[in-house]
Protein backbone atom coordinates (compact mmCIF):
# COMPACT_ATOMS: atom_id res chain seq x y z
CA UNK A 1 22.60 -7.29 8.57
CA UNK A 2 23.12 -4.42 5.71
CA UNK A 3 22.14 -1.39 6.51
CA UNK A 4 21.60 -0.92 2.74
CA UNK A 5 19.16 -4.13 2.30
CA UNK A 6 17.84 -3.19 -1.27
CA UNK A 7 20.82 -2.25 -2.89
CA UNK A 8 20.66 -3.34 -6.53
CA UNK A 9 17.08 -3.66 -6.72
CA UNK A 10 13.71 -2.85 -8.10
CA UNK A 11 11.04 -1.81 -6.16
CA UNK A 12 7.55 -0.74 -7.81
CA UNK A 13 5.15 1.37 -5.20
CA UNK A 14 1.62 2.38 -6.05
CA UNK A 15 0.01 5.41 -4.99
CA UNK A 16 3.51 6.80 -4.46
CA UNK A 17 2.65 10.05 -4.24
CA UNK A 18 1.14 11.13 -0.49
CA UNK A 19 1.05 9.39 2.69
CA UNK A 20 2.32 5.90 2.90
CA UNK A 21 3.48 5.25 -0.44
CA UNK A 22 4.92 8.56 -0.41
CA UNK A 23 6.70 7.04 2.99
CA UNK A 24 7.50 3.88 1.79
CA UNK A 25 9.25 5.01 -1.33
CA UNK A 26 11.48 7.58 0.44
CA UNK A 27 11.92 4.55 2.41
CA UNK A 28 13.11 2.17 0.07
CA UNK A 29 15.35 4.65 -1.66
CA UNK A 30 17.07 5.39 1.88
CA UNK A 31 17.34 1.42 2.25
CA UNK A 32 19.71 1.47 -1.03
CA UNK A 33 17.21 0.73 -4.02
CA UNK A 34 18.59 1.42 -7.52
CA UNK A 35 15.54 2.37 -8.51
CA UNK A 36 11.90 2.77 -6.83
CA UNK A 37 9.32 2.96 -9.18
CA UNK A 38 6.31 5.21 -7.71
CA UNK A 39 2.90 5.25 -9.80
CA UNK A 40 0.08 7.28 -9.01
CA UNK A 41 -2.73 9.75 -11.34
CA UNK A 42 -1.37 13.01 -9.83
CA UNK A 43 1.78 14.16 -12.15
CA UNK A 44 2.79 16.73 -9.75
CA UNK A 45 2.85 14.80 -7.09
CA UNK A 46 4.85 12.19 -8.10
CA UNK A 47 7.52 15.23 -9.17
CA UNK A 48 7.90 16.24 -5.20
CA UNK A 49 8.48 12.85 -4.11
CA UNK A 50 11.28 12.46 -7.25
CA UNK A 51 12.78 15.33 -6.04
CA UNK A 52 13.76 14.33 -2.86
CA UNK A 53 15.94 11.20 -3.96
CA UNK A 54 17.85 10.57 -7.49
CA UNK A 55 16.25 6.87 -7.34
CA UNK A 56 12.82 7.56 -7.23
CA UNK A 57 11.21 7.09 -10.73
CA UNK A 58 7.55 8.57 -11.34
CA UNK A 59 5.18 6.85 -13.73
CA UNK A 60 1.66 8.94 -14.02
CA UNK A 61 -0.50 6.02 -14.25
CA UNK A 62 -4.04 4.45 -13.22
CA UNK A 63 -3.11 0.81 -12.27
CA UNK A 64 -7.00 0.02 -12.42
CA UNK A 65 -6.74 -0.19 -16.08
CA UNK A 66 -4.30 -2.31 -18.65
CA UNK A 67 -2.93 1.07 -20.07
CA UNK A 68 -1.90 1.70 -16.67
CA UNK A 69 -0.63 -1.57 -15.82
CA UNK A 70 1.31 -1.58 -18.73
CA UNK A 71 3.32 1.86 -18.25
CA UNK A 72 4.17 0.79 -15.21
CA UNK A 73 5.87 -2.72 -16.69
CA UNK A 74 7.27 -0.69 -18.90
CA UNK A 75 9.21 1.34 -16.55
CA UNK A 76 10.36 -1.78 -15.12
CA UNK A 77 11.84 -2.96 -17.44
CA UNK A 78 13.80 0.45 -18.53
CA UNK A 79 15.39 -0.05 -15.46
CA UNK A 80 17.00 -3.77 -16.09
CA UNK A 81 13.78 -5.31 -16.10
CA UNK A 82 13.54 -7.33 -13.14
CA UNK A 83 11.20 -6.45 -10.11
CA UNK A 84 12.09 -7.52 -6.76
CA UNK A 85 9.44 -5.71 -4.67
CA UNK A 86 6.05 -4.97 -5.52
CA UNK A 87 4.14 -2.28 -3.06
CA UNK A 88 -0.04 -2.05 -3.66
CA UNK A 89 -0.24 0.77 -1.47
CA UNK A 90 -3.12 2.47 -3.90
CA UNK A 91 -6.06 2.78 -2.25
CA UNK A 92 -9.28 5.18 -1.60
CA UNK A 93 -11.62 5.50 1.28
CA UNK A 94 -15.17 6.45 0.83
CA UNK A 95 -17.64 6.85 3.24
CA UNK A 96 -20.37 4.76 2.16
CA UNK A 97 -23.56 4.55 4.16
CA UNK A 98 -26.22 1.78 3.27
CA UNK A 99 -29.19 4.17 3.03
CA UNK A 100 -27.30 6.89 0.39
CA UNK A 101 -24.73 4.58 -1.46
CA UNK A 102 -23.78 6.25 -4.34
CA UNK A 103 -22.72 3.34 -7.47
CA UNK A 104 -20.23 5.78 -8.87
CA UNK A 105 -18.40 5.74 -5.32
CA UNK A 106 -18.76 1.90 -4.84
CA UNK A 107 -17.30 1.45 -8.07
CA UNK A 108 -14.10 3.75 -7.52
CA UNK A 109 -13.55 2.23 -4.04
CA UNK A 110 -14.00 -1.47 -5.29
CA UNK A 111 -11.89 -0.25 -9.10
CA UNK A 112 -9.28 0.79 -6.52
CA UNK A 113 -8.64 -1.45 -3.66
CA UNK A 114 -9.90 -4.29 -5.35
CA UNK A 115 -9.67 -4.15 -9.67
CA UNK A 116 -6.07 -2.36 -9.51
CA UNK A 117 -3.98 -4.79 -7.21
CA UNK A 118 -5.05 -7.52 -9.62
CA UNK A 119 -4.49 -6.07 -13.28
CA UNK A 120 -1.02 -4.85 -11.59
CA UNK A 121 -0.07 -8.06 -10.13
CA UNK A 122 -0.99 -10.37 -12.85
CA UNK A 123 1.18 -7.82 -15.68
CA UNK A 124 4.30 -7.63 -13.53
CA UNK A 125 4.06 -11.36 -12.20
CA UNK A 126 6.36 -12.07 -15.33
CA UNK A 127 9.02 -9.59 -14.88
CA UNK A 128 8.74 -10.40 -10.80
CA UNK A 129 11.91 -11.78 -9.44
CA UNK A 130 11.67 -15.99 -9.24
CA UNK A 131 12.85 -16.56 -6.86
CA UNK A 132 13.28 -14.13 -4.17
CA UNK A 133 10.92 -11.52 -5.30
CA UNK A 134 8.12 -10.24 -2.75
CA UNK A 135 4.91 -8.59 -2.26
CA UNK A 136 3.84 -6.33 0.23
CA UNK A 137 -0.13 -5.34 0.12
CA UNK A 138 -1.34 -2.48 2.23
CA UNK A 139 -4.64 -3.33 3.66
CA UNK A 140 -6.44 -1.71 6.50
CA UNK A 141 -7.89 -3.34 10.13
CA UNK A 142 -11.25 -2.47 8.77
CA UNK A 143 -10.34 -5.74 6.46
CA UNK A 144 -10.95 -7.70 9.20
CA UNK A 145 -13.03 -5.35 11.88
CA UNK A 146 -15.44 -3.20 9.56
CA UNK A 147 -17.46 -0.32 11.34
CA UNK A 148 -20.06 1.37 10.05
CA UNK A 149 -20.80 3.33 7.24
CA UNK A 150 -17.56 2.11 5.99
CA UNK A 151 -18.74 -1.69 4.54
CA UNK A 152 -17.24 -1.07 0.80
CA UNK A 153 -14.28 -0.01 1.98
CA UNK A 154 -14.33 -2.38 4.47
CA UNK A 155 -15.01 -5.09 2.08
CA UNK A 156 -12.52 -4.41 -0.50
CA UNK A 157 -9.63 -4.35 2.34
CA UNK A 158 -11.25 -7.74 3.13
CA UNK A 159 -10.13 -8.79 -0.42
CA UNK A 160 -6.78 -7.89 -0.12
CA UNK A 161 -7.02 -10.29 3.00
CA UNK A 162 -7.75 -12.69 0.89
CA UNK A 163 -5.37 -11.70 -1.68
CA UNK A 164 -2.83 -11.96 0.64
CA UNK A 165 -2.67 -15.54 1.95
CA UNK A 166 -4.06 -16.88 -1.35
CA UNK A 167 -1.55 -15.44 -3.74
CA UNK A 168 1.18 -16.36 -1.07
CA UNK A 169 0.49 -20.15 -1.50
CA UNK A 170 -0.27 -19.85 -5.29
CA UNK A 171 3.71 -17.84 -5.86
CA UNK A 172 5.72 -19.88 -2.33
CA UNK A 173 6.40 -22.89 -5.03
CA UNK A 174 8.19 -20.08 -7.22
CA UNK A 175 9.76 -18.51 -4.10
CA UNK A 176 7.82 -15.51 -3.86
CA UNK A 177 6.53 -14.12 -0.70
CA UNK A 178 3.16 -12.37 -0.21
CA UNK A 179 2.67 -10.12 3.24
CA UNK A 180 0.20 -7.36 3.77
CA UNK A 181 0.06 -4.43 6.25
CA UNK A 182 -3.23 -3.62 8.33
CA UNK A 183 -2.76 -0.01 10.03
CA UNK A 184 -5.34 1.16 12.08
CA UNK A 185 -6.00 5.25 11.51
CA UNK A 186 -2.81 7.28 10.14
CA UNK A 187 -2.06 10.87 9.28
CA UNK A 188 -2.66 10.60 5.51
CA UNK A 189 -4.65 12.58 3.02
CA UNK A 190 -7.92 10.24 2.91
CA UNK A 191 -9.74 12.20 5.46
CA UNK A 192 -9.56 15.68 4.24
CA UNK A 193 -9.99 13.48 1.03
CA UNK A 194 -13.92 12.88 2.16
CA UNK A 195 -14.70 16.43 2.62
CA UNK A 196 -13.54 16.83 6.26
CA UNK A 197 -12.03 20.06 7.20
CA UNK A 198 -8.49 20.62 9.03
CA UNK A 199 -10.37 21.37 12.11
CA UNK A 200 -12.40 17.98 11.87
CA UNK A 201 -9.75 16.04 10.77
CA UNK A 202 -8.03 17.08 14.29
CA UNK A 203 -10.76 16.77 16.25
CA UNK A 204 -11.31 13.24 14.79
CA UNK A 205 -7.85 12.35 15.68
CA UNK A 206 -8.08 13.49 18.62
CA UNK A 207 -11.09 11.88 19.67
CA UNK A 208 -9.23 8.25 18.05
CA UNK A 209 -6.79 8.59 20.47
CA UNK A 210 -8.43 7.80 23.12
CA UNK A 211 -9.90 4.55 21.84
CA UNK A 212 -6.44 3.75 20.70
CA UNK A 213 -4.12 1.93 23.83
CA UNK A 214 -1.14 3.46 22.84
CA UNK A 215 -2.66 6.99 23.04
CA UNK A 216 -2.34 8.14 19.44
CA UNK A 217 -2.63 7.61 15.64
CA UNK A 218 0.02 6.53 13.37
CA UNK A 219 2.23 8.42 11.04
CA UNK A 220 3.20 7.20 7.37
CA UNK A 221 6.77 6.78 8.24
CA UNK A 222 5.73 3.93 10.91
CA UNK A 223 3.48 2.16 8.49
CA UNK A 224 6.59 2.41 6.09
CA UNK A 225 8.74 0.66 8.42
CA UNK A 226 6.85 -2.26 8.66
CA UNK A 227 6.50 -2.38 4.75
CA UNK A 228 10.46 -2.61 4.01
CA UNK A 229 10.56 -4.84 7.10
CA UNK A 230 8.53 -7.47 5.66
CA UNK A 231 9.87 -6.77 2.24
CA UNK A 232 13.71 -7.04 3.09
CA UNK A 233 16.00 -10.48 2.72
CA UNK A 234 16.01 -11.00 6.45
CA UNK A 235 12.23 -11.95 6.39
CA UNK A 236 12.60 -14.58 4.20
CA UNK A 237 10.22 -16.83 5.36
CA UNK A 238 7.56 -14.88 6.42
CA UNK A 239 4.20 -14.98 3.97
CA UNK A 240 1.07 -14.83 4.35
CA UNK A 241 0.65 -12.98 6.97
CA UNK A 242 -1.20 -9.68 7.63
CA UNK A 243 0.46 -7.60 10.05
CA UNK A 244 -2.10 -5.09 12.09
CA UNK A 245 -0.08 -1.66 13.12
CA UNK A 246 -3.14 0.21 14.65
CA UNK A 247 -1.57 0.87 18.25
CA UNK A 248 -2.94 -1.73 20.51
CA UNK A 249 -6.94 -1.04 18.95
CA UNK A 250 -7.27 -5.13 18.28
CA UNK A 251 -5.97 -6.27 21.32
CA UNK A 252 -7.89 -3.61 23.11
CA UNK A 253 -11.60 -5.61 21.15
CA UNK A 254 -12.05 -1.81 19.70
């Protein structure tokens, strides 16, 4: 196998700029792609993730709208044109209890996780390679074990679910693969995102761990792995399939 699995290609990666996407572009770029395309709304922090390899390409952009969309398909095709991976790793997580649901949030979670992955997908199915191209979607284990006070988010990560295994037997005929990633909780942004402090985001982490069989939480660079893993030539006939990465929380009925 090549140690350099993407050389020559085009990968795009949404919400490129913190945690997983951040992850997964550095990822790519390591794995030899000519050019990884990371979107995301925050300019400045698509610059520090540039910065730390020549073929990372940063496109300000809000994929949940057609202006968005389009930027990005533009970039893709200053850069030969031809996409061979496609990363929805754009997502927010809201807190969203029944009794104080707030429309403005349910909208930006569902605009998000749910709006965005379309509108990108159906603008840069054209320039997607046929075949051989693939998509990887990054979902969540709440997709498909929702808790409380979480039920949009929840719901919307149930959609890309859905997304997942549908779009993979609408694109097989054309010889692109669909695959999605389900990790459990991982050091990322989202939680200080939601108003928690440094000090609570620790102390929920800490308190995960111990419902977690493996005795701790995930990093980005671990959900990354998995992402280039299903994305690379060797997995070649692998789609449809959602691949939990939550440390044993499934098996464990937690």
């Amino acid at each position: 196998m090549s140690d350099k699995p993407f050389a020559e290609r085009t990968v795009v990666v949404t919400g490129g700029g913190t945690g997983i996407g951040r992850a997964s572009a550095l990822a790519f770029a390591a794995l030899g792609a000519s050019a990884v395309i990371v979107t995301g709304r925050r300019k400045e922090r698509l610059a520090e993730v540039a910065e730390l390899h020549p073929a990372i390409v940063p496109v300000t952009a809000d994929v949940t709208t057609e202006t968005g969309a389009d930027a990005v398909a533009e970039a893709v095709e200053g850069h030969g044109g031809t996409l061979d991976v496609l990363v929805h790793n754009a997502g927010v997580f809201r807190f969203t209890p029944l009794t104080g649901l707030d429309p403005a949030t349910a909208r930006e979670v569902l605009e998000t996780n749910v709006l965005g992955p379309v509108l990108l997908t159906r603008r840069l199915l054209p320039l997607l390679r046929s075949p051989g191209g693939t998509l990887v979607l990054v979902s969540s284990r709440g997709g498909h074990n929702p808790g409380p006070e979480s039920s949009l988010y929840s719901a919307s990560k149930a959609a890309v679910h859905s997304f997942t295994r549908s779009w993979a037997a609408e694109l097989a005929p054309r010889g692109i693969r669909v695959n999605a990633v389900a990790p459990g909780f991982v050091r990322t942004e989202a939680y200080a995102a939601n108003g928690l402090s440094e000090e609570q985001v620790e102390g929920l982490f800490a308190g995960v761990a111990h419902s977690v069989p493996l005795g701790r939480v995930a990093l980005p660079e671990e959900i990354a792995t998995w992402i280039t893993r299903l994305a690379e030539p060797a997995s070649a006939l692998v789609t449809g399939q959602i691949l939990t990465v939550d440390g044993g929380m499934d098996v464990a009925g937690k």
